[in-house]
C-alpha atoms as a PDB file:
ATOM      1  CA  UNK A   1       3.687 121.553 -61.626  1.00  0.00           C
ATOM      2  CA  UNK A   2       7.653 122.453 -62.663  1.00  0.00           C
ATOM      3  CA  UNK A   3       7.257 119.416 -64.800  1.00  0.00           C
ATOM      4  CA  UNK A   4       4.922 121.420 -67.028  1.00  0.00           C
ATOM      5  CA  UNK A   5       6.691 124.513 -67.206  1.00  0.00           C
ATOM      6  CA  UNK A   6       9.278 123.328 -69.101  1.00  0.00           C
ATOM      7  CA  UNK A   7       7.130 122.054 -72.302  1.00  0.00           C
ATOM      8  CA  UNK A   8       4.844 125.102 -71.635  1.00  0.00           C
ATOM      9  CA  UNK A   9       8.329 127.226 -72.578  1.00  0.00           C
ATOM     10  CA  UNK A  10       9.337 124.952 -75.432  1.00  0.00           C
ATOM     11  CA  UNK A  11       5.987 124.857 -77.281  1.00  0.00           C
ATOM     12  CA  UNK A  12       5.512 128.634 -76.764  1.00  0.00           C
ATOM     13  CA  UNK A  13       8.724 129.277 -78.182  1.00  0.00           C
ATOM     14  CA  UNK A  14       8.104 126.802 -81.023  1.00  0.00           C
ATOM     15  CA  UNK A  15       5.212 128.446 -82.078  1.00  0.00           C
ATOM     16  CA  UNK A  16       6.597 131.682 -81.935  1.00  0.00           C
ATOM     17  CA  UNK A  17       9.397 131.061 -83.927  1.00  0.00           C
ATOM     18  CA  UNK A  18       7.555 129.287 -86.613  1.00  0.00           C
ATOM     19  CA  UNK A  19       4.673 132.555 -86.683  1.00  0.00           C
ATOM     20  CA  UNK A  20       7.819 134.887 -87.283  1.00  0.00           C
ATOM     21  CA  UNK A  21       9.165 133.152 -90.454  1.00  0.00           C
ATOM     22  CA  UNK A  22      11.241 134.744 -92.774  1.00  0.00           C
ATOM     23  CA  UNK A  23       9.940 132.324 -95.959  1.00  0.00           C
ATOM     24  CA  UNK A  24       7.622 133.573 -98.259  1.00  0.00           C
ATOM     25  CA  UNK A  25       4.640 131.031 -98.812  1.00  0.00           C
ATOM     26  CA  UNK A  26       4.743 129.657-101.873  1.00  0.00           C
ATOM     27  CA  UNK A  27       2.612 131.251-104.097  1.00  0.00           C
ATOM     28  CA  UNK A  28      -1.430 130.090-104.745  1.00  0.00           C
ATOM     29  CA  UNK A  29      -2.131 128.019-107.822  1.00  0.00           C
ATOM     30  CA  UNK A  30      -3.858 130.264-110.361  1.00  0.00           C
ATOM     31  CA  UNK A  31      -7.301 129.155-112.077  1.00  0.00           C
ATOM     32  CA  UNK A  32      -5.318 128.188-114.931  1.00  0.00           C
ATOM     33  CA  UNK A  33      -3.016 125.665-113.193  1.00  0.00           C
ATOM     34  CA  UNK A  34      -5.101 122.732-113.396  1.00  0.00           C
ATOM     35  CA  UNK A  35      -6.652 123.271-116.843  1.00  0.00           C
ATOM     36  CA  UNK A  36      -3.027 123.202-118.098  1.00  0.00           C
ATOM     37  CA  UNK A  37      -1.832 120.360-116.159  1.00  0.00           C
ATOM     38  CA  UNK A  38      -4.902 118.549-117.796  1.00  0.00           C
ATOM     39  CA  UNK A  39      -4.346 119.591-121.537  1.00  0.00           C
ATOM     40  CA  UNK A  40      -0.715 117.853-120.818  1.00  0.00           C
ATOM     41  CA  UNK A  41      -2.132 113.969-120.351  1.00  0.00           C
ATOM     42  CA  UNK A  42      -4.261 113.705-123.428  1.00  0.00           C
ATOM     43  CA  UNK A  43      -7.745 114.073-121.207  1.00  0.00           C
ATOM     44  CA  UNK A  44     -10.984 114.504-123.210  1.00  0.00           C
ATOM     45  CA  UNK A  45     -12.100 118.245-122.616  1.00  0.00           C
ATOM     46  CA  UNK A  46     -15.532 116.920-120.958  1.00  0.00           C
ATOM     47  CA  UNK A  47     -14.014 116.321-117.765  1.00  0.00           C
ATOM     48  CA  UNK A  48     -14.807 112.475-118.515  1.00  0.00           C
ATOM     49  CA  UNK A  49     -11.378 111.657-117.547  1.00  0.00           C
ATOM     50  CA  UNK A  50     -12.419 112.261-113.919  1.00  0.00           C
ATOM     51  CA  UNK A  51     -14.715 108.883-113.020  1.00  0.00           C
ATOM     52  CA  UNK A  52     -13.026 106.111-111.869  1.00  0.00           C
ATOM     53  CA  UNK A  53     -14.842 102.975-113.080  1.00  0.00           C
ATOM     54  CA  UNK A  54     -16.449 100.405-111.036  1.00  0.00           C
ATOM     55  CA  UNK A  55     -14.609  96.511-110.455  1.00  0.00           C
ATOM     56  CA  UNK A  56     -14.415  95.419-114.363  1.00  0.00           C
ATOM     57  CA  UNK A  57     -15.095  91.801-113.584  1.00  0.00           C
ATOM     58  CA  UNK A  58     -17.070  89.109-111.328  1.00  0.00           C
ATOM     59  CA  UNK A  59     -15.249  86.146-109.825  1.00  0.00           C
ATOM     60  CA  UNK A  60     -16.767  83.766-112.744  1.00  0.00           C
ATOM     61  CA  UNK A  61     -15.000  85.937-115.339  1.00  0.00           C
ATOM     62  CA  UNK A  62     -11.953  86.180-113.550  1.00  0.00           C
ATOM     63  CA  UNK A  63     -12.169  82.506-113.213  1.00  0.00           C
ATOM     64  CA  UNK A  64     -12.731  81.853-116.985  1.00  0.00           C
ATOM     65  CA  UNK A  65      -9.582  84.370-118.030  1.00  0.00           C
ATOM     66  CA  UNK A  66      -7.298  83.002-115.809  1.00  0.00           C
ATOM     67  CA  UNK A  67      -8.580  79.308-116.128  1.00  0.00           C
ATOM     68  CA  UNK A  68      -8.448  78.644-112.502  1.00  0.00           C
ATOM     69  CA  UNK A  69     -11.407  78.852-110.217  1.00  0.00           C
ATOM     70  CA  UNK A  70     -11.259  82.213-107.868  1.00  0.00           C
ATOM     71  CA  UNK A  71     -13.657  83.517-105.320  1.00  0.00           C
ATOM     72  CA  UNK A  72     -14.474  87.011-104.857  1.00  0.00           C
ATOM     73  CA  UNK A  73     -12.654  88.149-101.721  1.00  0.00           C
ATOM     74  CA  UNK A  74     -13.929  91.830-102.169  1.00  0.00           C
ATOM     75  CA  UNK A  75     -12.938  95.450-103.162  1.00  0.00           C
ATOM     76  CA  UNK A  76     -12.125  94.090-106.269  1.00  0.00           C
ATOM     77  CA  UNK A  77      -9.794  91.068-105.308  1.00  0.00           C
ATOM     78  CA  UNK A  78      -9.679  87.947-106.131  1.00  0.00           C
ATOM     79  CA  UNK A  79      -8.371  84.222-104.313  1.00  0.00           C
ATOM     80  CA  UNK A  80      -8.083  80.517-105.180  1.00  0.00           C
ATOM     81  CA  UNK A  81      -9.963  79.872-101.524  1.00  0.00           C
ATOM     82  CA  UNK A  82      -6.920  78.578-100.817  1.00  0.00           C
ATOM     83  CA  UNK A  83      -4.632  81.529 -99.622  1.00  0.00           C
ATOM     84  CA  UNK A  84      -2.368  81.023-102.399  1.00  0.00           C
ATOM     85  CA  UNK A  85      -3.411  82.895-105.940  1.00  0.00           C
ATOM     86  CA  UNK A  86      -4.169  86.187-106.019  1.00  0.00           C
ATOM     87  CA  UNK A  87      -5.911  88.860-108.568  1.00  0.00           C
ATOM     88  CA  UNK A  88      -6.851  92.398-107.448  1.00  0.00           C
ATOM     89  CA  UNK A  89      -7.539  94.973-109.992  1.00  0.00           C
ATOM     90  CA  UNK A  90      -6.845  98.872-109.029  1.00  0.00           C
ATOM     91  CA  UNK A  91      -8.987 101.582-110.577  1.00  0.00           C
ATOM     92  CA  UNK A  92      -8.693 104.773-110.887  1.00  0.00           C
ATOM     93  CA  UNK A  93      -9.677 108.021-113.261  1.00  0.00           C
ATOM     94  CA  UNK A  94      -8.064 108.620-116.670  1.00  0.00           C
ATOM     95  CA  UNK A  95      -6.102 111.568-115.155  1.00  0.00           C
ATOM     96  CA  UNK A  96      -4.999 109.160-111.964  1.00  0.00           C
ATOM     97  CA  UNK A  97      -3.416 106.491-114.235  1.00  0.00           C
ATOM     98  CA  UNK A  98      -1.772 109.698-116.584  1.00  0.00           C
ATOM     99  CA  UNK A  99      -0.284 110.965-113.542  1.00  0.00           C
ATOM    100  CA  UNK A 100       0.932 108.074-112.101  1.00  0.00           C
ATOM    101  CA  UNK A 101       1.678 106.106-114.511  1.00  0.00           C
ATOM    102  CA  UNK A 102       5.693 106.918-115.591  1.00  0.00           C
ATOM    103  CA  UNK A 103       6.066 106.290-111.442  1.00  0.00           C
ATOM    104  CA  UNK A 104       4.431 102.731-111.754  1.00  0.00           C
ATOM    105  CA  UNK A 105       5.902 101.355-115.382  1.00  0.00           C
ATOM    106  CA  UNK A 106       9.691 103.126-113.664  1.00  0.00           C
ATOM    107  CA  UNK A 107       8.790 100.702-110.304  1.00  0.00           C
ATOM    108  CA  UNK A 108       7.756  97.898-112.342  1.00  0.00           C
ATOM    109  CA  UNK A 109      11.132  98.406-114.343  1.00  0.00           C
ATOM    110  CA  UNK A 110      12.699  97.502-111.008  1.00  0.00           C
ATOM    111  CA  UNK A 111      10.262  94.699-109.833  1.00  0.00           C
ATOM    112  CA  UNK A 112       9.732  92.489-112.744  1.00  0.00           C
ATOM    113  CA  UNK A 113      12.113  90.521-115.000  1.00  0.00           C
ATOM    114  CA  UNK A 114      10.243  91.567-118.409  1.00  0.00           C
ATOM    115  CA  UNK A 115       8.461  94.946-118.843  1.00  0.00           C
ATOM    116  CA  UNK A 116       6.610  95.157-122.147  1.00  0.00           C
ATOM    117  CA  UNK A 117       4.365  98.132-123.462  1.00  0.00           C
ATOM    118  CA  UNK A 118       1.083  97.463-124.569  1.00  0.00           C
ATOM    119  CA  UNK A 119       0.031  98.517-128.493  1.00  0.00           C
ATOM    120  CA  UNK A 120      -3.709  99.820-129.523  1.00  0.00           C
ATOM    121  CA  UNK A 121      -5.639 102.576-127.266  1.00  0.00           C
ATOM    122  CA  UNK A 122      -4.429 104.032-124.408  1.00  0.00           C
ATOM    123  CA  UNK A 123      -1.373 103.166-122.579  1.00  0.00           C
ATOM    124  CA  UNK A 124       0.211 100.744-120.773  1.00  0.00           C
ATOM    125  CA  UNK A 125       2.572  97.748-119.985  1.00  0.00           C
ATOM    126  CA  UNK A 126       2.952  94.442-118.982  1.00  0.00           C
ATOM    127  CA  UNK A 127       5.295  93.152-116.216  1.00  0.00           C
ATOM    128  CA  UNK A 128       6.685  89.662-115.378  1.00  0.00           C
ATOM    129  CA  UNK A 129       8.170  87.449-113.095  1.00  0.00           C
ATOM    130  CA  UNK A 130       8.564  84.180-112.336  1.00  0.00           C
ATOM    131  CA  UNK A 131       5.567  84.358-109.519  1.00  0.00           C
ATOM    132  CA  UNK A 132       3.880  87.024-110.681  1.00  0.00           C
ATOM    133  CA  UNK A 133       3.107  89.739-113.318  1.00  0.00           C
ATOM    134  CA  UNK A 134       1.561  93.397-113.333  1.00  0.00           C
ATOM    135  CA  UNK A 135      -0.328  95.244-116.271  1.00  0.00           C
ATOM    136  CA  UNK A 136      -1.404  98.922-116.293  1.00  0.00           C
ATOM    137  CA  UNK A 137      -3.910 100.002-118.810  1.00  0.00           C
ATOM    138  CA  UNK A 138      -4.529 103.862-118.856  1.00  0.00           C
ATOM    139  CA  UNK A 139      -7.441 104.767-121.432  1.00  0.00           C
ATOM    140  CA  UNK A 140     -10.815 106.602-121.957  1.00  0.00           C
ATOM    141  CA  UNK A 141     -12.815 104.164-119.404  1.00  0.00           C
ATOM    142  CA  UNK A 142     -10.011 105.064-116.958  1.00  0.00           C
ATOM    143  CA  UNK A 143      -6.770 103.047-115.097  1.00  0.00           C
ATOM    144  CA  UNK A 144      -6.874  99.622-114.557  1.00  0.00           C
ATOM    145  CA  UNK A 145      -3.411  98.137-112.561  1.00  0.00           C
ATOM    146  CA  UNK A 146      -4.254  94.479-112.859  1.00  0.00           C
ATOM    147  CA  UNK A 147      -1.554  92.016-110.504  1.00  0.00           C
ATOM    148  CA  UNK A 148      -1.721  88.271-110.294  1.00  0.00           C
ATOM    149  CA  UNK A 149       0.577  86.655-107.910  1.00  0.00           C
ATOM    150  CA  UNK A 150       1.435  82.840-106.805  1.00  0.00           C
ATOM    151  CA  UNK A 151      -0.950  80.821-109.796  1.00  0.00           C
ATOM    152  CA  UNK A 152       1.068  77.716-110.336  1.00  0.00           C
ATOM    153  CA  UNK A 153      -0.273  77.065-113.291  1.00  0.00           C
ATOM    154  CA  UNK A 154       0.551  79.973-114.725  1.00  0.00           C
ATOM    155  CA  UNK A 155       4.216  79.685-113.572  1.00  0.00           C
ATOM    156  CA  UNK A 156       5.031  76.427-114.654  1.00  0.00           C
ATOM    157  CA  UNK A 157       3.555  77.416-118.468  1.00  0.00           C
ATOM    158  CA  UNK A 158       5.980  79.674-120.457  1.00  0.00           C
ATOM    159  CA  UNK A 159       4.190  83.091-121.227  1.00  0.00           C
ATOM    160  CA  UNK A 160       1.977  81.639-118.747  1.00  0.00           C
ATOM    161  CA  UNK A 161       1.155  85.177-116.787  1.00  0.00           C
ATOM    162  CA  UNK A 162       1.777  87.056-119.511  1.00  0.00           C
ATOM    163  CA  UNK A 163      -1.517  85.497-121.535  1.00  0.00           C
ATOM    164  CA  UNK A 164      -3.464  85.328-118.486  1.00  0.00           C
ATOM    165  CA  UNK A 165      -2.707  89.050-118.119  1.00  0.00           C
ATOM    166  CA  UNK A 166      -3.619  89.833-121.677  1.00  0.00           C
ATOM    167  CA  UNK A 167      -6.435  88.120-121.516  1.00  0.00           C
ATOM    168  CA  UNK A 168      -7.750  90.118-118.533  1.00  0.00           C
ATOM    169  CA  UNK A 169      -6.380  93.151-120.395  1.00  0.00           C
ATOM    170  CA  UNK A 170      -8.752  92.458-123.442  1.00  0.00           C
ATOM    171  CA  UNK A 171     -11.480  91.993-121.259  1.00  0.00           C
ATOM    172  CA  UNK A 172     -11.381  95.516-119.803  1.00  0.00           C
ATOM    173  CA  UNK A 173     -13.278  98.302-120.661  1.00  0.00           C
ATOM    174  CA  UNK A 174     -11.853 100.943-123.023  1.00  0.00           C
END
């Protein structure tokens, strides 16, 4: 029983202390807080930039843009069978990929030996290595974050990721 008085005290006391804080709460987010966070990232004013889209592709397609055959190892990723290559494609809303999506090109800055931005709609880049690449595409249809790792195909072929990844990229929705 005198084991439990002790962390009876200490907990009592904790909560005390933290009840009879001298910070002032930070204060609530007013209604227009959000609309003008959203009128920052270039969202459509229907609210469409809210959906996140559905898996863009079916193992067959991914097997036809990266010209190696993959199976569909679910949520959206994709495997040679083998345990080896490896495609998964992140979605997320329009107003996801605008917030996150200095974060992820800074990271992939630091990741990848080549970072390239992507011309035409929306935004994005394109990020490669020697076994692997990366490629964000932030539009109207939403954010796509596309990675391919360990194809070696693709790494023994100059620009090979690169064009696989552009590839997938033109197959997207916009």
């Amino acid at each position: 029983m005198r084991r439990l008085i002790l962390p009876v005290v200490l907990v009592a006391a904790l909560a005390l202390t933290g009840c009879d804080s001298a910070e002032p709460t930070p204060p609530a987010a007013g209604p227009g807080a959000d609309a003008e966070a959203e009128t920052d990232l270039d969202l459509p004013a229907d609210g469409a930039g809210n959906q996140t889209p559905a898996c863009p592709f079916t193992a067959a397609q991914v097997s036809e843009l990266v010209g190696q055959s993959m199976v569909d190892d679910g949520n959206c990723s994709f495997g040679d069978g083998k345990g080896v290559a490896a495609l998964s494609v992140t979605t997320a809303s329009q107003l996801a990929g605008e917030t996150t999506y200095d974060y992820q090109r800074q990271q992939a800055e630091q990741s990848y030996q080549t970072v390239t931005d992507l011309d035409g709609d929306g935004k994005g880049y394109l990020a490669v290595k020697d076994i692997g690449a990366e490629a964000v595409l932030v539009g109207g249809a939403g954010s796509f974050t596309v990675t391919l790792s360990s194809f070696e195909r693709l790494g023994a072929e100059p620009d090979g990721y690169a064009q696989a990844l552009r590839r997938l990229l033109d197959a997207l929705p916009r």
